[in-house]
PDB file of N, CA and C in Angstrom:
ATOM      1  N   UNK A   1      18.772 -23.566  -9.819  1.00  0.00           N
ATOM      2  CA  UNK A   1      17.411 -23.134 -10.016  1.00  0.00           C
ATOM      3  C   UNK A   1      17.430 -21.882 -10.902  1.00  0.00           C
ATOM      4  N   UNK A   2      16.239 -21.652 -11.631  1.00  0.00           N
ATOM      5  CA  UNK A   2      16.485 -20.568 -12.879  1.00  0.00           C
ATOM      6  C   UNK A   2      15.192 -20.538 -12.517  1.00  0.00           C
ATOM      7  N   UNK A   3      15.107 -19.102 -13.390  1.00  0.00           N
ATOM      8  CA  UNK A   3      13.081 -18.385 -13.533  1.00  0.00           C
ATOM      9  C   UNK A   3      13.833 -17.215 -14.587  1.00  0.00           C
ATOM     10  N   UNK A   4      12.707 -16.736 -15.306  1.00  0.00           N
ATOM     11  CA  UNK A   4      11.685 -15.954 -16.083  1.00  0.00           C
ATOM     12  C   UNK A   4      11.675 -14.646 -15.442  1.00  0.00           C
ATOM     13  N   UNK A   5      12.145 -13.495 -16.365  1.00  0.00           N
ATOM     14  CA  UNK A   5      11.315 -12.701 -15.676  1.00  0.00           C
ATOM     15  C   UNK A   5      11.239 -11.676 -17.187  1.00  0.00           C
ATOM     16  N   UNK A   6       9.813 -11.351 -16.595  1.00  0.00           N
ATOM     17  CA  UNK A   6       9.279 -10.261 -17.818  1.00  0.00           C
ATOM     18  C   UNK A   6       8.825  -8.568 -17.203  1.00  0.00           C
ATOM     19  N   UNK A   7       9.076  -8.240 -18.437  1.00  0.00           N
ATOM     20  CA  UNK A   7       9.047  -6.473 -18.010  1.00  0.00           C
ATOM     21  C   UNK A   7       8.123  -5.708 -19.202  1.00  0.00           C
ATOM     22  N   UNK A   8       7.158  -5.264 -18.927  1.00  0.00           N
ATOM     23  CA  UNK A   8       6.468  -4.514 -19.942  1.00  0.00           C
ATOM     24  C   UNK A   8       6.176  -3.280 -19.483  1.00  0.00           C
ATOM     25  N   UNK A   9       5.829  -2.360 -20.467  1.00  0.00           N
ATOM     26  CA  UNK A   9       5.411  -1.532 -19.951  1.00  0.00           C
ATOM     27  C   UNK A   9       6.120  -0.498 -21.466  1.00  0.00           C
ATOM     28  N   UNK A  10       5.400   1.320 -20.961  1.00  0.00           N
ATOM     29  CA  UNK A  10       5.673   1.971 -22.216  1.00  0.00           C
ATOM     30  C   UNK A  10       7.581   2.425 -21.810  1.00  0.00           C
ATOM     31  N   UNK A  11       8.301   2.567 -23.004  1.00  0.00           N
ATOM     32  CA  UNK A  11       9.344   2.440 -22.831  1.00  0.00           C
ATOM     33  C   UNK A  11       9.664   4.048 -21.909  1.00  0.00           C
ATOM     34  N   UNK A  12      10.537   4.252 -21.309  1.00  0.00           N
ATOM     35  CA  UNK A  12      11.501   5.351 -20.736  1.00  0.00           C
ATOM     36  C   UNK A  12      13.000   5.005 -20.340  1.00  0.00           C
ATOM     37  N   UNK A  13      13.892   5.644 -20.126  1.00  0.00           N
ATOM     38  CA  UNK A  13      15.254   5.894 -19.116  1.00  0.00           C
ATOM     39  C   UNK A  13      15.124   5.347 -18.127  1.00  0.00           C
ATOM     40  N   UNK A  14      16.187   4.281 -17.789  1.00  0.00           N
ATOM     41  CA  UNK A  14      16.175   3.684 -16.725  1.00  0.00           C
ATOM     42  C   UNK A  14      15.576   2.157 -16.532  1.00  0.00           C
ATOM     43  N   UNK A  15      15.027   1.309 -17.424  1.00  0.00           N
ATOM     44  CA  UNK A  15      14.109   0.615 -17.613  1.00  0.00           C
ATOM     45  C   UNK A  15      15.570  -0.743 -16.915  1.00  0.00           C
ATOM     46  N   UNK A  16      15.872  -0.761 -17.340  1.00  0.00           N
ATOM     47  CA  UNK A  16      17.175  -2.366 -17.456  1.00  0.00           C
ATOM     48  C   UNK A  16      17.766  -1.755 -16.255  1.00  0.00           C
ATOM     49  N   UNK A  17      18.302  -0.738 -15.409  1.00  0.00           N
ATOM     50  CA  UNK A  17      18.911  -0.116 -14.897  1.00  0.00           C
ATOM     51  C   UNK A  17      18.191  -0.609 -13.040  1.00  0.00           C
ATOM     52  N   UNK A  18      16.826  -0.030 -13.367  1.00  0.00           N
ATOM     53  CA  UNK A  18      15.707  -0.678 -12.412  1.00  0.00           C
ATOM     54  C   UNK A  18      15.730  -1.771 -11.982  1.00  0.00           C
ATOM     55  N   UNK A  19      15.803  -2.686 -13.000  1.00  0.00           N
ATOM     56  CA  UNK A  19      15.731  -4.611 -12.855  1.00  0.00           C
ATOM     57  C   UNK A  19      16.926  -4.859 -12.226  1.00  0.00           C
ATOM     58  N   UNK A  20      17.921  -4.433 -12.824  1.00  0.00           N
ATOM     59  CA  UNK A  20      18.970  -4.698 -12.449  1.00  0.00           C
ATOM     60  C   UNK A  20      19.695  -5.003 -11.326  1.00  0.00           C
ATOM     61  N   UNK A  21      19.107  -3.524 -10.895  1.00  0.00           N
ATOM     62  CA  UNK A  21      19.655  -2.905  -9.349  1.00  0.00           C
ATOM     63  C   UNK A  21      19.101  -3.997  -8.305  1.00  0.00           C
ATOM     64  N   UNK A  22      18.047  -4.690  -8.827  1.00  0.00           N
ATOM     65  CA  UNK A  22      17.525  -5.357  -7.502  1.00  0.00           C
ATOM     66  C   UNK A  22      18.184  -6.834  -7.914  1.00  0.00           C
ATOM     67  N   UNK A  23      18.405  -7.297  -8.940  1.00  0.00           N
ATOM     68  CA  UNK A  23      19.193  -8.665  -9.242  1.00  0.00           C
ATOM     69  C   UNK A  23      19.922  -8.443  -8.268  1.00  0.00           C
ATOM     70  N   UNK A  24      21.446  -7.782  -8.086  1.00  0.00           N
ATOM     71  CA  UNK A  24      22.210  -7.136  -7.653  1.00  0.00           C
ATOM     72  C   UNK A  24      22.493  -7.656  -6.685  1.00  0.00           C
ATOM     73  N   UNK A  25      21.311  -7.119  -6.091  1.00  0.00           N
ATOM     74  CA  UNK A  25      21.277  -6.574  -4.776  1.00  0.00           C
ATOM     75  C   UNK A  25      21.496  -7.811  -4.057  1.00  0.00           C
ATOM     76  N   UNK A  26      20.786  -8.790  -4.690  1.00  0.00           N
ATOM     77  CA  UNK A  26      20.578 -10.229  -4.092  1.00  0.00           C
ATOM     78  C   UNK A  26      21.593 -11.347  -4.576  1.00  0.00           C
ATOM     79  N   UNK A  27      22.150 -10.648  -5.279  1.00  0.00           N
ATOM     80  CA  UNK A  27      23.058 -12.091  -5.739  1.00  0.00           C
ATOM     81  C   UNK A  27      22.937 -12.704  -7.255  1.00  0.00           C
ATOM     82  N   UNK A  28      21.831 -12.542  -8.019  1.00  0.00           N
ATOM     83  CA  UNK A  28      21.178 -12.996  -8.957  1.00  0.00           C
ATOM     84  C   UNK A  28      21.904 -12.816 -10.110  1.00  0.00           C
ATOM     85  N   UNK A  29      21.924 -13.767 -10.881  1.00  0.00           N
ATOM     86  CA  UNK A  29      22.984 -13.641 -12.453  1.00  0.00           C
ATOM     87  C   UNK A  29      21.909 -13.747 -13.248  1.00  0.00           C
ATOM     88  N   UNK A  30      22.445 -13.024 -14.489  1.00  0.00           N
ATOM     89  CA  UNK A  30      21.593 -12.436 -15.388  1.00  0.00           C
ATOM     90  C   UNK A  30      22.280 -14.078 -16.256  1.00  0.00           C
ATOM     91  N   UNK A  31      21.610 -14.829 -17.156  1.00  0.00           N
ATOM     92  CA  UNK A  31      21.898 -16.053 -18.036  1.00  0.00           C
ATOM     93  C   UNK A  31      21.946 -15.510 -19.753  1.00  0.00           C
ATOM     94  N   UNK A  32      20.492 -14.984 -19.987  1.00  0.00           N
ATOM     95  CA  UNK A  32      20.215 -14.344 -20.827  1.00  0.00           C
ATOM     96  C   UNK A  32      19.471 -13.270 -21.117  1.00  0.00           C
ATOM     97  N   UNK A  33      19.052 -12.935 -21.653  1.00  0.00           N
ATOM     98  CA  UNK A  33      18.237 -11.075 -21.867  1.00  0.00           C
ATOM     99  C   UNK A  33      17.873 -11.276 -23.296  1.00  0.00           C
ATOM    100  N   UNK A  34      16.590 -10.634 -23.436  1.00  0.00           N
ATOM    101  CA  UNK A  34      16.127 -10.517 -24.720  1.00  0.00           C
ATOM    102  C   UNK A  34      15.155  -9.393 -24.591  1.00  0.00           C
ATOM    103  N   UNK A  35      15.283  -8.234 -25.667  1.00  0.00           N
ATOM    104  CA  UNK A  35      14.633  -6.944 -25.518  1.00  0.00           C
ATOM    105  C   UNK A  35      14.159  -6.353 -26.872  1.00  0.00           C
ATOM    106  N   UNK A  36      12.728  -5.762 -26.404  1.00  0.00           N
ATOM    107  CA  UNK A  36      12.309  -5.168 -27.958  1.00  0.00           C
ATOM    108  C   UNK A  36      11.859  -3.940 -27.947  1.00  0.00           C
ATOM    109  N   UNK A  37      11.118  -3.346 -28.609  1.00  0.00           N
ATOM    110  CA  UNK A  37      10.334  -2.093 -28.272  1.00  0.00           C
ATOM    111  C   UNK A  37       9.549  -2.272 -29.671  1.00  0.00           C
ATOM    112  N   UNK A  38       7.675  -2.806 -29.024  1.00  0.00           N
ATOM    113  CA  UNK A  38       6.733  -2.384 -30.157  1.00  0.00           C
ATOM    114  C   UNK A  38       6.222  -1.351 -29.631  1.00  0.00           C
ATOM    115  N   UNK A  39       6.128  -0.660 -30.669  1.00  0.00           N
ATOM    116  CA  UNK A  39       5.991   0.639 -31.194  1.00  0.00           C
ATOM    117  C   UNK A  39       6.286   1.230 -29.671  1.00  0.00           C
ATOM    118  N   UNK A  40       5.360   2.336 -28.891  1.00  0.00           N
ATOM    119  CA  UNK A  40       5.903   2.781 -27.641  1.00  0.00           C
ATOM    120  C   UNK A  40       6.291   2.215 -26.558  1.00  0.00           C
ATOM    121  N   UNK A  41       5.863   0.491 -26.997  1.00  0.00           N
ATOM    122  CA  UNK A  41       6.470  -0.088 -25.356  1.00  0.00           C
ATOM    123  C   UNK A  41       7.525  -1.095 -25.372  1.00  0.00           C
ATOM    124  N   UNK A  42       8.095  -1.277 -23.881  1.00  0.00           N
ATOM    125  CA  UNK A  42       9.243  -2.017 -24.042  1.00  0.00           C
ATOM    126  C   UNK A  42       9.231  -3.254 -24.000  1.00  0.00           C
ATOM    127  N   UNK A  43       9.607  -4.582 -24.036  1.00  0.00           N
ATOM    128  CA  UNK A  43       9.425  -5.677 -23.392  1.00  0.00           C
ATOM    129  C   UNK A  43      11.033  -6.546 -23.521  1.00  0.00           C
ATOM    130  N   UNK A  44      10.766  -7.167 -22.346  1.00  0.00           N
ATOM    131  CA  UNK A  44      12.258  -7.671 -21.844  1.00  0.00           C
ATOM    132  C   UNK A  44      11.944  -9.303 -21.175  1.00  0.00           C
ATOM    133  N   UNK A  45      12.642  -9.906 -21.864  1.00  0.00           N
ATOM    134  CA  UNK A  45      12.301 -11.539 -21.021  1.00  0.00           C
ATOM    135  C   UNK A  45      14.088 -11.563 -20.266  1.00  0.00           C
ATOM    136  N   UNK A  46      14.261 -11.688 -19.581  1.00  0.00           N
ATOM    137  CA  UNK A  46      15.649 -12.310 -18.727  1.00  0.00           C
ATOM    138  C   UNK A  46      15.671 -13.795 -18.075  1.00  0.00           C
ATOM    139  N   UNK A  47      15.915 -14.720 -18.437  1.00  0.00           N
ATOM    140  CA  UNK A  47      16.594 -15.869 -17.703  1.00  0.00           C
ATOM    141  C   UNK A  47      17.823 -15.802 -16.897  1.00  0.00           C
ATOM    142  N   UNK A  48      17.709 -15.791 -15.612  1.00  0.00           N
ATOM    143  CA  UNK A  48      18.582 -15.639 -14.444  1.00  0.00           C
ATOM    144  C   UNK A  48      18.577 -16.951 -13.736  1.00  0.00           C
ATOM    145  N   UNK A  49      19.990 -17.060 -12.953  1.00  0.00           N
ATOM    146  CA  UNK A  49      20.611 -18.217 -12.003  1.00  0.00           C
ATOM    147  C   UNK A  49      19.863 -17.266 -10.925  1.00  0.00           C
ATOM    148  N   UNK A  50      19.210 -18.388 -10.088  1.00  0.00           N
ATOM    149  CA  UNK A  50      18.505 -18.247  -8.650  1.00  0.00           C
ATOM    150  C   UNK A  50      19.826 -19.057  -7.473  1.00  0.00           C
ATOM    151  N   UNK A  51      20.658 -19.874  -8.384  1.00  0.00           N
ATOM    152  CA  UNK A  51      21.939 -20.331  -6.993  1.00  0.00           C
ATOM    153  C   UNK A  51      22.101 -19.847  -5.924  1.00  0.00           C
ATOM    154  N   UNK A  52      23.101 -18.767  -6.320  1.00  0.00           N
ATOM    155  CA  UNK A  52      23.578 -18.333  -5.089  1.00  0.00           C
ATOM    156  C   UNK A  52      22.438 -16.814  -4.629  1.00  0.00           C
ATOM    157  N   UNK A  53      21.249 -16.842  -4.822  1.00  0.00           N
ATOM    158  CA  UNK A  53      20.079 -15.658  -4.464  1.00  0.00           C
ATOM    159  C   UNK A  53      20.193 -14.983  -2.908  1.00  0.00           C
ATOM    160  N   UNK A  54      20.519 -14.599  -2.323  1.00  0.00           N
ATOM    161  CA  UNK A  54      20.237 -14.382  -1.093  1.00  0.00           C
ATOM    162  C   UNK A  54      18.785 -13.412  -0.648  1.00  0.00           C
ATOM    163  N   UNK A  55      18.110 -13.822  -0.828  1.00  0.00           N
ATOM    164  CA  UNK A  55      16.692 -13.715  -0.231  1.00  0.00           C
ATOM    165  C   UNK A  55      15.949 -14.613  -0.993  1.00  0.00           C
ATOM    166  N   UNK A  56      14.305 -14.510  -0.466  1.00  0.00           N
ATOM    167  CA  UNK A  56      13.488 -16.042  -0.589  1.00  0.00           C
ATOM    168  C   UNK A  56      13.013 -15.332  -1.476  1.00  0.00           C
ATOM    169  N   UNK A  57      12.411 -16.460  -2.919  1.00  0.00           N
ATOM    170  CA  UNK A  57      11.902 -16.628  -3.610  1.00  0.00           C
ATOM    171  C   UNK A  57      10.535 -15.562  -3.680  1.00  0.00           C
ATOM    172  N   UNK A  58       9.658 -15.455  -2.713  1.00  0.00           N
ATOM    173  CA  UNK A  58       8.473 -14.377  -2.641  1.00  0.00           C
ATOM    174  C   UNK A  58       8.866 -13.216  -2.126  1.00  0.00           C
ATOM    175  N   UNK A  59       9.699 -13.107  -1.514  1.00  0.00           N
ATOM    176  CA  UNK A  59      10.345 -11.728  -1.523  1.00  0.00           C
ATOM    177  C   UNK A  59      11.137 -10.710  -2.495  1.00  0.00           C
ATOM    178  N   UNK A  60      11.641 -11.686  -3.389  1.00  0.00           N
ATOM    179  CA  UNK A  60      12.417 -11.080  -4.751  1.00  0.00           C
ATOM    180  C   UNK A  60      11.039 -11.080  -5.604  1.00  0.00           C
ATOM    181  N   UNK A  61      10.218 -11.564  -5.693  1.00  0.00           N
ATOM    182  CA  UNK A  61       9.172 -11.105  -6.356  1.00  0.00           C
ATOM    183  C   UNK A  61       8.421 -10.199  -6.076  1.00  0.00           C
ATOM    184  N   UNK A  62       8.431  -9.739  -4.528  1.00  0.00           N
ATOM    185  CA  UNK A  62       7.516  -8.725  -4.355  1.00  0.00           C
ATOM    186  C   UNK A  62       8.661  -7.460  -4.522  1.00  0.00           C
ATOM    187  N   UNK A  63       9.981  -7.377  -4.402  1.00  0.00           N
ATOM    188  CA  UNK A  63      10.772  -6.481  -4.509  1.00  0.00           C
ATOM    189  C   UNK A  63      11.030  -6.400  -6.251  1.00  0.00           C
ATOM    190  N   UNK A  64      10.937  -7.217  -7.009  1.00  0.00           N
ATOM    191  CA  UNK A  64      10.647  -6.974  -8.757  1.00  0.00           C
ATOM    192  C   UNK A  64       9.116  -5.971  -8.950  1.00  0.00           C
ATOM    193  N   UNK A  65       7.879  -6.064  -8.110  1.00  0.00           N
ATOM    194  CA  UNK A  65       7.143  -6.124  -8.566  1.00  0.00           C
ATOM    195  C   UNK A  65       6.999  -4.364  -7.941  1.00  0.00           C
ATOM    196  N   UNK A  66       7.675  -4.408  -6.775  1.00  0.00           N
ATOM    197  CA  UNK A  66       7.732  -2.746  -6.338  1.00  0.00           C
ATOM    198  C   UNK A  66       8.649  -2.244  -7.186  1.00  0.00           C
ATOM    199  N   UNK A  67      10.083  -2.795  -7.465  1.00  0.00           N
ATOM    200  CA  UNK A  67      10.397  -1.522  -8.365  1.00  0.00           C
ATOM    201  C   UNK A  67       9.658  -1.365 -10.053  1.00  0.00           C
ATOM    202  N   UNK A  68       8.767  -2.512 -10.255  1.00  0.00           N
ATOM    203  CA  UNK A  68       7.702  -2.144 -11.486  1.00  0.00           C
ATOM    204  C   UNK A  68       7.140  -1.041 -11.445  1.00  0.00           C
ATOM    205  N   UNK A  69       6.283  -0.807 -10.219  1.00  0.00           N
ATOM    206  CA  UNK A  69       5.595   0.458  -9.659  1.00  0.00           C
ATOM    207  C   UNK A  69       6.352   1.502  -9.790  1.00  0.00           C
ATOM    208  N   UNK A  70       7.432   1.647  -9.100  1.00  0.00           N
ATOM    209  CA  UNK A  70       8.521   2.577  -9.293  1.00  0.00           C
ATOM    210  C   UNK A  70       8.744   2.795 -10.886  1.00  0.00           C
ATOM    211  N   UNK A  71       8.731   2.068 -11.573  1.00  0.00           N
ATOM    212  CA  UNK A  71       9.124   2.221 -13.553  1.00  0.00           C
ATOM    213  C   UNK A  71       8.067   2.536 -13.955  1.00  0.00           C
ATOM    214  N   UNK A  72       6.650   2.558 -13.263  1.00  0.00           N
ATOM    215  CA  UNK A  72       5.388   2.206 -13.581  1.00  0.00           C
ATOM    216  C   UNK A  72       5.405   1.003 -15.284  1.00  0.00           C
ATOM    217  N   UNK A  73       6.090  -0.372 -14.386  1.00  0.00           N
ATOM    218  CA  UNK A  73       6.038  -1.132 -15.534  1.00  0.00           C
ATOM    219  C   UNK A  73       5.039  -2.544 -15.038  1.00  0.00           C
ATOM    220  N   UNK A  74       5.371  -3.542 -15.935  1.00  0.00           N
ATOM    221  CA  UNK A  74       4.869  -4.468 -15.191  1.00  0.00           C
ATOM    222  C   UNK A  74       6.061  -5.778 -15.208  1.00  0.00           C
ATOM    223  N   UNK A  75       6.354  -6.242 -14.004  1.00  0.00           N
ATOM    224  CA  UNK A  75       7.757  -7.013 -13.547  1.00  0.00           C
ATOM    225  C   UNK A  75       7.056  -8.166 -13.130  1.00  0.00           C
ATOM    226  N   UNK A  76       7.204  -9.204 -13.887  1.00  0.00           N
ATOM    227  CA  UNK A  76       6.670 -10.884 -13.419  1.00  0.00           C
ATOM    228  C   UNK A  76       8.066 -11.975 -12.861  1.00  0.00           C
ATOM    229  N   UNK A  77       8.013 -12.877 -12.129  1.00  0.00           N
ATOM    230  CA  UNK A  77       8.825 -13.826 -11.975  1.00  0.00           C
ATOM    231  C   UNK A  77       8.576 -14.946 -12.260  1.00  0.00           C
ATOM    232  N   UNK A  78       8.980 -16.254 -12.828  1.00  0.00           N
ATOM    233  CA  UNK A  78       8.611 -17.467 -12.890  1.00  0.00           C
ATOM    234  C   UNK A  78       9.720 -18.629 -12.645  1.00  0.00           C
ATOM    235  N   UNK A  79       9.536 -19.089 -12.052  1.00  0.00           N
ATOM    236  CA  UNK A  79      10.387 -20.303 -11.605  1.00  0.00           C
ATOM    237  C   UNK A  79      10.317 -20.994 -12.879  1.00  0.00           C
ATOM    238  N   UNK A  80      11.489 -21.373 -13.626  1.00  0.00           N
ATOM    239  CA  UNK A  80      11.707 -22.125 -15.086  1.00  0.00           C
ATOM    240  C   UNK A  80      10.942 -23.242 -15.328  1.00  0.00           C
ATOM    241  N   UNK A  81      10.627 -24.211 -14.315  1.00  0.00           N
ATOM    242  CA  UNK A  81       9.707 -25.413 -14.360  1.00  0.00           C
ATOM    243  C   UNK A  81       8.277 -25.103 -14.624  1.00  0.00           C
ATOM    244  N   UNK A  82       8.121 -24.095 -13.847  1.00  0.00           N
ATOM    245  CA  UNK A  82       6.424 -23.737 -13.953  1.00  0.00           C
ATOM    246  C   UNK A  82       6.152 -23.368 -15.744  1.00  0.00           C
ATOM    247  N   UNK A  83       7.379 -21.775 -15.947  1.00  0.00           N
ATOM    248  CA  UNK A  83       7.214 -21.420 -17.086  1.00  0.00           C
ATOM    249  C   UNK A  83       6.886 -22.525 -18.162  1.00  0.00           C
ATOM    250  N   UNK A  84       7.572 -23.643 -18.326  1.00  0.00           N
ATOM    251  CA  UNK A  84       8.371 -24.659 -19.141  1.00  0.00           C
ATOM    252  C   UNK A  84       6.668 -25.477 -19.010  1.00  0.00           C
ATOM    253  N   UNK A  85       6.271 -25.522 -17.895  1.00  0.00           N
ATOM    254  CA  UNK A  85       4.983 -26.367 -17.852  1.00  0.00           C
ATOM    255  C   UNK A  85       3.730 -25.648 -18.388  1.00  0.00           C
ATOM    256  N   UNK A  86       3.624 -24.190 -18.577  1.00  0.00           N
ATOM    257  CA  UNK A  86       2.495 -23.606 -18.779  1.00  0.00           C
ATOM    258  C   UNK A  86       3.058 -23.282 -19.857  1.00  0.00           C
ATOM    259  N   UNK A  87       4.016 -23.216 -21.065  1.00  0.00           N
ATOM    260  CA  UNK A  87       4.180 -23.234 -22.398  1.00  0.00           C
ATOM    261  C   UNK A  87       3.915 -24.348 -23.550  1.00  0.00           C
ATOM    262  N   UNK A  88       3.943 -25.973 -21.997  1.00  0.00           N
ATOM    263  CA  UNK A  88       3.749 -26.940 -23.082  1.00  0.00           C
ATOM    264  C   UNK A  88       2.602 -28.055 -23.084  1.00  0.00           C
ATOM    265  N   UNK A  89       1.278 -27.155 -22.391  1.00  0.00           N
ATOM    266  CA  UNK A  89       0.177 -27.952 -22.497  1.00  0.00           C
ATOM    267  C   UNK A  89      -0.397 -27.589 -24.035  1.00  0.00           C
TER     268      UNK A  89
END
């Protein structure tokens, strides 16, 4: 199982460092990463392995979405099927 996850917000220290820590925490492999910065803000798409995750699916999202708050960014999750379905209507 794979998902999406996006990060916006204006750039600072610590930004990848944040996300990270909570992948981590749970088990979660990073697949791919893609990162930019228009003009002051950052944005980050990551495709991650959900395999071996150890915690549930709405809980790693609400723990992405608190350390957003913490970055004051904004941290989304998407399960790859959904993404894949709402890109190709």
């Amino acid at each position: 199982m794979k998902a999406f996850i996006t990060v916006i917000g204006k750039d600072k220290i610590g930004i990848i460092h944040g996300v990270t820590t909570v992948l981590k925490a749970y088990q979660i492999n990073i697949l791919d990463i893609t990162q930019t910065l228009l003009q002051e803000y950052f944005t980050m798409i990551m495709l991650v392995d959900l395999e071996s995750m150890t915690i549930d699916f709405k809980e790693l999202k609400t723990k992405l979405e608190e350390s957003g708050q913490d970055l004051g960014m904004s941290i989304r999750i998407q399960h790859e099927d959904i993404f894949h379905s709402m890109h190709t209507i």
